[in-house]
C-alpha atoms as a PDB file:
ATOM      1  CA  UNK A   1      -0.736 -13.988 -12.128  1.00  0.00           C
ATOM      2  CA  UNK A   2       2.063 -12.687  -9.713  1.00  0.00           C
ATOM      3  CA  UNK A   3       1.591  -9.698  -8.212  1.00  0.00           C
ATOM      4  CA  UNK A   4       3.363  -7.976  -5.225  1.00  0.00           C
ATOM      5  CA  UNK A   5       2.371  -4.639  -3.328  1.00  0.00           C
ATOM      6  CA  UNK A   6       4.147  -2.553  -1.357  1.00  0.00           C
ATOM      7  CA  UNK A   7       2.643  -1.442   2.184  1.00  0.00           C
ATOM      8  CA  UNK A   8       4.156   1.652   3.735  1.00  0.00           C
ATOM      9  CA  UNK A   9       3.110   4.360   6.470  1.00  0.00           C
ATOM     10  CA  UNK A  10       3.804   7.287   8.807  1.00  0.00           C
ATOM     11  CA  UNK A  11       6.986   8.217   6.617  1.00  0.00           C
ATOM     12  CA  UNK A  12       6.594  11.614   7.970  1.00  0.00           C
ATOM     13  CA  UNK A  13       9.055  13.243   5.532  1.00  0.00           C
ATOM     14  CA  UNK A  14      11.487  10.799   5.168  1.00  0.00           C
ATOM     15  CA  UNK A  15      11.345   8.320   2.564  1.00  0.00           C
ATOM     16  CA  UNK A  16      14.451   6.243   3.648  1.00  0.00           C
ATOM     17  CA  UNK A  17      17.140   4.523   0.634  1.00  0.00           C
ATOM     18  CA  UNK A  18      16.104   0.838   2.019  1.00  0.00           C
ATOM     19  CA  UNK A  19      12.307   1.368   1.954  1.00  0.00           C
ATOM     20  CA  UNK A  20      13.026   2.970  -1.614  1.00  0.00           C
ATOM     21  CA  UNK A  21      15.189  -0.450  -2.219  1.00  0.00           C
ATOM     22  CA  UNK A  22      12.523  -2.839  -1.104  1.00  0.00           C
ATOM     23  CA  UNK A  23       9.973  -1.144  -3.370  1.00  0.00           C
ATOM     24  CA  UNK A  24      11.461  -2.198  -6.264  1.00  0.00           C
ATOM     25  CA  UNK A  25       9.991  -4.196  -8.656  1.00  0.00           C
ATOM     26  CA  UNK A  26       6.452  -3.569  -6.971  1.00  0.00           C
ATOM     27  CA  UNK A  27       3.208  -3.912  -8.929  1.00  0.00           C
ATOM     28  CA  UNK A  28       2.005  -1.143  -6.753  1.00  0.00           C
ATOM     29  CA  UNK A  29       2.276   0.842  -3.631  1.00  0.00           C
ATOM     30  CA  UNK A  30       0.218   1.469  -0.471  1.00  0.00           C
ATOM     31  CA  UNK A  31       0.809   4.448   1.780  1.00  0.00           C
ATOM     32  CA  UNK A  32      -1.130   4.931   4.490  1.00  0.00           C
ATOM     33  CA  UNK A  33      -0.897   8.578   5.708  1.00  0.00           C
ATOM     34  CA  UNK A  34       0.974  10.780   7.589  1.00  0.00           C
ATOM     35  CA  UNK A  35       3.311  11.241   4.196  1.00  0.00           C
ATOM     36  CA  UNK A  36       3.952  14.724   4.876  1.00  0.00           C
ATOM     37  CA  UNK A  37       5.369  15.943   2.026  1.00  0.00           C
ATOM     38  CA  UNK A  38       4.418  15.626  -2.099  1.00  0.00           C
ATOM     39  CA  UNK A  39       7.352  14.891  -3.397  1.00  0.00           C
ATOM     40  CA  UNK A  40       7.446  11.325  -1.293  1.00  0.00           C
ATOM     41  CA  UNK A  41       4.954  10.139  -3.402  1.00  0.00           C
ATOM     42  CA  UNK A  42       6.143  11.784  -6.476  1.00  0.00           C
ATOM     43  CA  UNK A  43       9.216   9.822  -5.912  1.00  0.00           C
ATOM     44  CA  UNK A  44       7.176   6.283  -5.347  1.00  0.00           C
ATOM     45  CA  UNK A  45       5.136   6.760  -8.366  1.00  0.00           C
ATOM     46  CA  UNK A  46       7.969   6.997 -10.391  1.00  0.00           C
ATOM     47  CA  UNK A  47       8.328   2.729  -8.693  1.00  0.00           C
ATOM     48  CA  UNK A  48       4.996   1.897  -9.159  1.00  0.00           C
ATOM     49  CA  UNK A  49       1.295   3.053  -9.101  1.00  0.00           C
ATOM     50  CA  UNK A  50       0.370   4.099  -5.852  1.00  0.00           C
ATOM     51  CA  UNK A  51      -2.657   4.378  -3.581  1.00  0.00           C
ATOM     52  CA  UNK A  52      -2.481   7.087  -0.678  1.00  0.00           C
ATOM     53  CA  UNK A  53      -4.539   8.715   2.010  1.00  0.00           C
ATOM     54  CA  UNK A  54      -4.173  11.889   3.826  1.00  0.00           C
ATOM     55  CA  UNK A  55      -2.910  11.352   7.506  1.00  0.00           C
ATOM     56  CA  UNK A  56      -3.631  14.018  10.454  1.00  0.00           C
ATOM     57  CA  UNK A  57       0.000  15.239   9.398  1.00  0.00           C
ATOM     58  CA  UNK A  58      -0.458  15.915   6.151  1.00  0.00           C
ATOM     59  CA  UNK A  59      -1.618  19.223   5.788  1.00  0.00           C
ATOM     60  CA  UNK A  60      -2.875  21.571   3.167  1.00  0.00           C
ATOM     61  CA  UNK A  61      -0.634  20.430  -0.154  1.00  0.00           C
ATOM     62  CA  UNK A  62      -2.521  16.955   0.395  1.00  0.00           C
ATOM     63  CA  UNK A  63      -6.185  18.505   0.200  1.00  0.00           C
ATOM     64  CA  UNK A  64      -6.367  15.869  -3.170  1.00  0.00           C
ATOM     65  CA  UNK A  65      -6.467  12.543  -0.984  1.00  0.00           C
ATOM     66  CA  UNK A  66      -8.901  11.044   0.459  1.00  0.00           C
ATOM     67  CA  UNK A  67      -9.640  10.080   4.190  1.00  0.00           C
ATOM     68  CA  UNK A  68     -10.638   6.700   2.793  1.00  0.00           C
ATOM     69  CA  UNK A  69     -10.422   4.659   0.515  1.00  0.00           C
ATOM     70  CA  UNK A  70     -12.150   1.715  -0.840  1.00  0.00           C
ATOM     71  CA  UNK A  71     -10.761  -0.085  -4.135  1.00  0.00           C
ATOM     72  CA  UNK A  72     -10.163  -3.544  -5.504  1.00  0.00           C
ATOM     73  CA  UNK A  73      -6.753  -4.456  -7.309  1.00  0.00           C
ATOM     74  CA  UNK A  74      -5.606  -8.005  -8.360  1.00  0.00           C
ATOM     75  CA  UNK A  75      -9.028  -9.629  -7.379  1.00  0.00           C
ATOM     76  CA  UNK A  76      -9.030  -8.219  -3.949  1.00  0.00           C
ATOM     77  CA  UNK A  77     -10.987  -5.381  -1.783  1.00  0.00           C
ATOM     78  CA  UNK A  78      -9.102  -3.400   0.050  1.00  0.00           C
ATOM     79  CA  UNK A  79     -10.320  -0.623   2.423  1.00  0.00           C
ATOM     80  CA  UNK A  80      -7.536   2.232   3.519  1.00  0.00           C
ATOM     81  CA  UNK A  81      -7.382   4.968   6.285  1.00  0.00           C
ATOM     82  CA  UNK A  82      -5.160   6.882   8.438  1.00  0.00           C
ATOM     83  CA  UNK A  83      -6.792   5.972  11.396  1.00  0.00           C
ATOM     84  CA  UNK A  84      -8.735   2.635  12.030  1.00  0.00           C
ATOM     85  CA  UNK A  85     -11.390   4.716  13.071  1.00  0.00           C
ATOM     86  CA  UNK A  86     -11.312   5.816   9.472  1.00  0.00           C
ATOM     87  CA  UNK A  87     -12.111   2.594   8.091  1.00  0.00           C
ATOM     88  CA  UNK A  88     -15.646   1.274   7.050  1.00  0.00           C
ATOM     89  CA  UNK A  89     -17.357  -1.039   9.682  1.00  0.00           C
ATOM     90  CA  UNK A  90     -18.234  -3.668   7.043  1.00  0.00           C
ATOM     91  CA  UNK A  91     -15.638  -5.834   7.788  1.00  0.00           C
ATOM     92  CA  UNK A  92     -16.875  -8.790   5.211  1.00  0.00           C
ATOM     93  CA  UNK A  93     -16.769  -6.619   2.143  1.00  0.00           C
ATOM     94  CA  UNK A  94     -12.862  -6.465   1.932  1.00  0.00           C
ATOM     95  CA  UNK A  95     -10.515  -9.083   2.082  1.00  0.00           C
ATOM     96  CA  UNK A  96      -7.434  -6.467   3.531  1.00  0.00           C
ATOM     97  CA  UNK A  97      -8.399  -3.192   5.569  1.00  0.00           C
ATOM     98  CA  UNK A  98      -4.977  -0.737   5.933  1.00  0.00           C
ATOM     99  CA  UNK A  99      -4.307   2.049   8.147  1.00  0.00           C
ATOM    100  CA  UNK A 100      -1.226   3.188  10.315  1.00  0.00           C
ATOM    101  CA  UNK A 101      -0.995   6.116  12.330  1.00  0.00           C
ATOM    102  CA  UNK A 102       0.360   3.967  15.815  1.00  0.00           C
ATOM    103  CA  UNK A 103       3.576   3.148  14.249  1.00  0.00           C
ATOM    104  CA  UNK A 104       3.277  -0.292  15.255  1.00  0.00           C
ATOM    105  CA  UNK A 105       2.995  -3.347  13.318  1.00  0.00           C
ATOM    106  CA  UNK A 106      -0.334  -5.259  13.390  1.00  0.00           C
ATOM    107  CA  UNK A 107      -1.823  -8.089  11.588  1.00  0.00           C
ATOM    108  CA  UNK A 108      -5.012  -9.286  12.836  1.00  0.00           C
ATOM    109  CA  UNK A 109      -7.261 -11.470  10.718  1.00  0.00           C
ATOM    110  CA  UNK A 110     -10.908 -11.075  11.689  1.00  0.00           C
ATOM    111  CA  UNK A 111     -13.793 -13.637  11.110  1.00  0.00           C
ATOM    112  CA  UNK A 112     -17.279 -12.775  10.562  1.00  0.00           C
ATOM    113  CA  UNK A 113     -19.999 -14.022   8.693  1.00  0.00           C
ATOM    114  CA  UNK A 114     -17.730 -16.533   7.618  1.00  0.00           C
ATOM    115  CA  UNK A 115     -15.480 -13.847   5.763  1.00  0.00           C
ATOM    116  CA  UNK A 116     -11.842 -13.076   6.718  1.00  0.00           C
ATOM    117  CA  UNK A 117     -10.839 -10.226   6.536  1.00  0.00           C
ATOM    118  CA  UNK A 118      -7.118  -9.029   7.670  1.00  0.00           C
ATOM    119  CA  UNK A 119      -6.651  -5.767   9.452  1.00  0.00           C
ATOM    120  CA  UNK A 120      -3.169  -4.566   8.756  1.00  0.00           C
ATOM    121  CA  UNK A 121      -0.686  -1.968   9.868  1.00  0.00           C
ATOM    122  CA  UNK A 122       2.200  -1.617   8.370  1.00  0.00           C
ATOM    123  CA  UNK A 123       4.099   0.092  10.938  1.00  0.00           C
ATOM    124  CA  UNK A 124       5.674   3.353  10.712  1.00  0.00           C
ATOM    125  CA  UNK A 125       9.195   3.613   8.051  1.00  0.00           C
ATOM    126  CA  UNK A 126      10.353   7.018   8.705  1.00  0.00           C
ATOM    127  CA  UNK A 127      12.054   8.277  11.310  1.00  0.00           C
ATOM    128  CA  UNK A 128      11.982   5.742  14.496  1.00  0.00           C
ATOM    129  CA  UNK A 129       9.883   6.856  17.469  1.00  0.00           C
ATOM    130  CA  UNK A 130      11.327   6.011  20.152  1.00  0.00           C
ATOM    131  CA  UNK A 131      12.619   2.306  20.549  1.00  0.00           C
ATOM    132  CA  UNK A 132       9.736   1.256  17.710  1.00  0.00           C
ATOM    133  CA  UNK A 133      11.323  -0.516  15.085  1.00  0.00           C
ATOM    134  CA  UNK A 134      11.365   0.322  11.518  1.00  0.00           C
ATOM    135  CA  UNK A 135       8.978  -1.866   9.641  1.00  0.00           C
ATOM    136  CA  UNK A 136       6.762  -2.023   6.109  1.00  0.00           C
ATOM    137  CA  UNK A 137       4.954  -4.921   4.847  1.00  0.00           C
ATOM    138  CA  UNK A 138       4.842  -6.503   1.517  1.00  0.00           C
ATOM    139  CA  UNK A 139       1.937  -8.286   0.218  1.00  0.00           C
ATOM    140  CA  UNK A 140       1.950 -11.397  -2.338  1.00  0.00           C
ATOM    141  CA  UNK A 141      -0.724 -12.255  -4.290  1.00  0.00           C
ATOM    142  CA  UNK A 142      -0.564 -14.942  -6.843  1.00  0.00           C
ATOM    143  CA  UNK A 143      -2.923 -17.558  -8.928  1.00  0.00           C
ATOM    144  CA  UNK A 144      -2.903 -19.451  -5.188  1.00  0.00           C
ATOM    145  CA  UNK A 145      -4.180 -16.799  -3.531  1.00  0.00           C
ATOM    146  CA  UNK A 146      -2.177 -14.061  -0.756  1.00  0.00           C
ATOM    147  CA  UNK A 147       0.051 -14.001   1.863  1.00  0.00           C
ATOM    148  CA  UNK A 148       1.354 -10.490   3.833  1.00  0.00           C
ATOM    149  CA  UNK A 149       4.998 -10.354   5.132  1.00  0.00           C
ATOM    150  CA  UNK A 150       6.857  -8.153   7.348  1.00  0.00           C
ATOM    151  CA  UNK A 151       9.754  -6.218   6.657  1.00  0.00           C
ATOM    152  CA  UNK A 152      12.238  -4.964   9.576  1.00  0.00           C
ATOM    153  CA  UNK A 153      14.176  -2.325   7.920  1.00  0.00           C
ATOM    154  CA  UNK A 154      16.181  -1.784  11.413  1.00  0.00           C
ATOM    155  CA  UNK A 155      16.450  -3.701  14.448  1.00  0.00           C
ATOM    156  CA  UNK A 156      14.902  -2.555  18.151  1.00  0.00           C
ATOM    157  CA  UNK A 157      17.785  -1.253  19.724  1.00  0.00           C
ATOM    158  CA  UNK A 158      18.649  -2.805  23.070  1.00  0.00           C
ATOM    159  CA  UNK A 159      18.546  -0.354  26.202  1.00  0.00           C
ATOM    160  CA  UNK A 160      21.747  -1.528  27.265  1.00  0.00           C
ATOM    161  CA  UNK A 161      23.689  -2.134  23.964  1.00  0.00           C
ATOM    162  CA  UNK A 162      26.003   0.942  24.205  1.00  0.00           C
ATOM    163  CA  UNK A 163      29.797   0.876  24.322  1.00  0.00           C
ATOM    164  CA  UNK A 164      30.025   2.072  27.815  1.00  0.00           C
ATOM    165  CA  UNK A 165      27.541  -0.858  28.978  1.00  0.00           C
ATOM    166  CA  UNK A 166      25.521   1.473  30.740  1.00  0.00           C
ATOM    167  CA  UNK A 167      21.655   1.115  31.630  1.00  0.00           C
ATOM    168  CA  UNK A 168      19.247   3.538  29.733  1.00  0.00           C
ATOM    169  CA  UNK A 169      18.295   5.732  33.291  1.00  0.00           C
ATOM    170  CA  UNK A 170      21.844   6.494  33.102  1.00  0.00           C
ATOM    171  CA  UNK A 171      21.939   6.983  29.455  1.00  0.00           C
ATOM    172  CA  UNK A 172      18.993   9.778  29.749  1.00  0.00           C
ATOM    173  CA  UNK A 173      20.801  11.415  32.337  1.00  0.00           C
ATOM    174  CA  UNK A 174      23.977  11.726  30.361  1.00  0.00           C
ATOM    175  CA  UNK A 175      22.059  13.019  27.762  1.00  0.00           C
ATOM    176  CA  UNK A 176      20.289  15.152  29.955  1.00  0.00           C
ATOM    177  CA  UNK A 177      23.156  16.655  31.648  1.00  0.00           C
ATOM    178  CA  UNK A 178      25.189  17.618  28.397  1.00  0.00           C
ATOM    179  CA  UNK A 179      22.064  18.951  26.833  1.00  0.00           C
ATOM    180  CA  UNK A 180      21.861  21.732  29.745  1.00  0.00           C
ATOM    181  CA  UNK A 181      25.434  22.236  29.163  1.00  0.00           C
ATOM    182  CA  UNK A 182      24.457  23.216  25.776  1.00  0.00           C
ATOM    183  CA  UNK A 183      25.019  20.595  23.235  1.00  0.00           C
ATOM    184  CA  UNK A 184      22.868  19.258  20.828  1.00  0.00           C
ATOM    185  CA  UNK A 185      21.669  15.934  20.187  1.00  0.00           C
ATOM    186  CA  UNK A 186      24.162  15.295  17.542  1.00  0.00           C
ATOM    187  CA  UNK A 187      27.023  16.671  19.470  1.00  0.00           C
ATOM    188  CA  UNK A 188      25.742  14.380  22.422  1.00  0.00           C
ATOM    189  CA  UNK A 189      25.356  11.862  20.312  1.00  0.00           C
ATOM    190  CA  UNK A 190      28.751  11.880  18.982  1.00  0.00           C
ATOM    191  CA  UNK A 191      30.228  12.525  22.848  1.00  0.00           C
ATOM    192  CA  UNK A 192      28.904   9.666  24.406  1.00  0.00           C
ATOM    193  CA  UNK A 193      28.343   7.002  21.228  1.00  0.00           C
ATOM    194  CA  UNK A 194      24.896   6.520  21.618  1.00  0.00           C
ATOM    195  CA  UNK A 195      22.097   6.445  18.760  1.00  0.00           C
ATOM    196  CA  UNK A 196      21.792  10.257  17.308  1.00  0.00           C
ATOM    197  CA  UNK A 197      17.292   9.536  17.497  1.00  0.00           C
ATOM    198  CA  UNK A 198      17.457   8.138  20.596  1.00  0.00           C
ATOM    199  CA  UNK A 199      19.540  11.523  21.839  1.00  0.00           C
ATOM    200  CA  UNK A 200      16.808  13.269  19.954  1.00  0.00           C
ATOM    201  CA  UNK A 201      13.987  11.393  21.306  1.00  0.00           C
ATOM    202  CA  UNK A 202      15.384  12.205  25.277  1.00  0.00           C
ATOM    203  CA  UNK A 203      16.144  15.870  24.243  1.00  0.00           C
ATOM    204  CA  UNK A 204      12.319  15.987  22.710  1.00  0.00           C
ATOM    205  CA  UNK A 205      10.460  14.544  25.930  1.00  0.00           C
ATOM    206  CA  UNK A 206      12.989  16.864  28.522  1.00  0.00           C
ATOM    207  CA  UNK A 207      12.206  19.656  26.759  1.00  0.00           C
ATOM    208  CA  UNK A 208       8.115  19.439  26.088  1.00  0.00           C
ATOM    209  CA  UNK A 209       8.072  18.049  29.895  1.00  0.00           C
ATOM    210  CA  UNK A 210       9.506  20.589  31.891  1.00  0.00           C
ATOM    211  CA  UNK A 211      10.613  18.555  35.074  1.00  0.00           C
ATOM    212  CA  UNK A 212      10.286  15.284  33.724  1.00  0.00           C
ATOM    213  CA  UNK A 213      12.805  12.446  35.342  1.00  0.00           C
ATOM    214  CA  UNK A 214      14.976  10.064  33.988  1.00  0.00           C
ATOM    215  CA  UNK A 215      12.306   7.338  35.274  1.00  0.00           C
ATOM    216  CA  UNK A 216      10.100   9.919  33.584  1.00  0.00           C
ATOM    217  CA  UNK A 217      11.069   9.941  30.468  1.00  0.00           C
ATOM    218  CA  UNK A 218      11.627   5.917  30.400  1.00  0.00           C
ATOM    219  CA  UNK A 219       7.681   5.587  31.062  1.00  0.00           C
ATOM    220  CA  UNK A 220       6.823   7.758  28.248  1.00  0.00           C
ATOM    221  CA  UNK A 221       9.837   5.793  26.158  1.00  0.00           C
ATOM    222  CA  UNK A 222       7.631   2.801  27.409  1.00  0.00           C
ATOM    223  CA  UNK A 223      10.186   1.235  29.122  1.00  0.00           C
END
């Protein structure tokens, strides 16, 4: 037996052409909330079966999932929220507990009562927040047992990696100062040649933080 599942999350209406790529050919999929629209997964079922909860973004159209769930597929137990608050606190009856929601990769195998169990977040593989990277996971599962691998579907950009060579204070304040002019974060985007999300990203915290400083906005950036 060779099987291989697909682990997504948080694609929070986008369902990007390389995460649709690296689906293919699944046994089944995983998504772990925050999906926020149907047709998403109508487009992944037509890849594979898939297994989805409801995330605290998904609203009224996804009233049919479920906050949890619990399930075995391929000989193993799998538990699956949202949140990791979500998931059941009997860690020894599931060999892989899912959930997203940080948009940060995480695998963390936990031992107790002799049982391992591996606590697994994808990662978040719609639209990048802030400098997070893009990720999924894929896991293997064959006559030998399982293994989970990551999948970068973009690289973390580097602060300083622009054309101009400038740091990323001065970047925010470029972006900054031709958003009060008036432009957008596309237009600024295209002005100054930096990434079109990061623009978005600076635009986002300047606006919802009246005030806010360039050293401002890099702390909530977490830089």
């Amino acid at each position: 037996m060779k099987k291989q599942i697909g682990i997504i999350s948080d694609t929070h209406d986008l369902l990007r052409p390389e995460v649709v790529s690296a689906l293919q050919g699944c046994d089944a999929i995983f998504h772990c909330g925050d999906i926020c629209r149907e047709e998403i997964l109508d487009t992944l079922a037509r890849i594979a079966p898939i297994w989805a909860v409801r995330g605290n973004n998904d609203f009224s159209w996804a009233e049919r999932l479920k906050i949890t769930l619990k399930f075995e597929l391929f000989g193993l137990r799998f538990a699956m929220a949202h949140r990791s608050r979500d998931l059941p606190g009997d860690l020894g009856r599931y060999d892989v507990m899912l959930y997203g929601h940080t948009h940060q990769y995480a695998a963390d195998p936990i031992e107790k009562d002799g049982q391992r169990t591996l606590l697994l977040n994808p990662g978040s593989c719609g639209p990048r927040r802030f400098l997070s990277p893009v990720t999924m996971a894929m896991l293997d599962v064959d006559d030998s047992g399982w293994n989970v691998r990551r999948i970068d579907l973009s690289e973390k950009p580097k602060p300083a990696a622009d054309a101009a060579g400038t740091d990323m204070k001065t970047r925010i304040e470029t972006v900054v100062r031709e958003f009060r002019k008036g432009r957008g974060p596309s237009e600024i985007a295209e002005k100054t040649g930096i990434d079109v999300e990061l623009a978005e990203q600076i635009v986002r915290l300047y606006v919802t933080h009246p005030g806010v400083t360039a050293d401002g906005i890099m702390a909530k950036m977490g830089l």
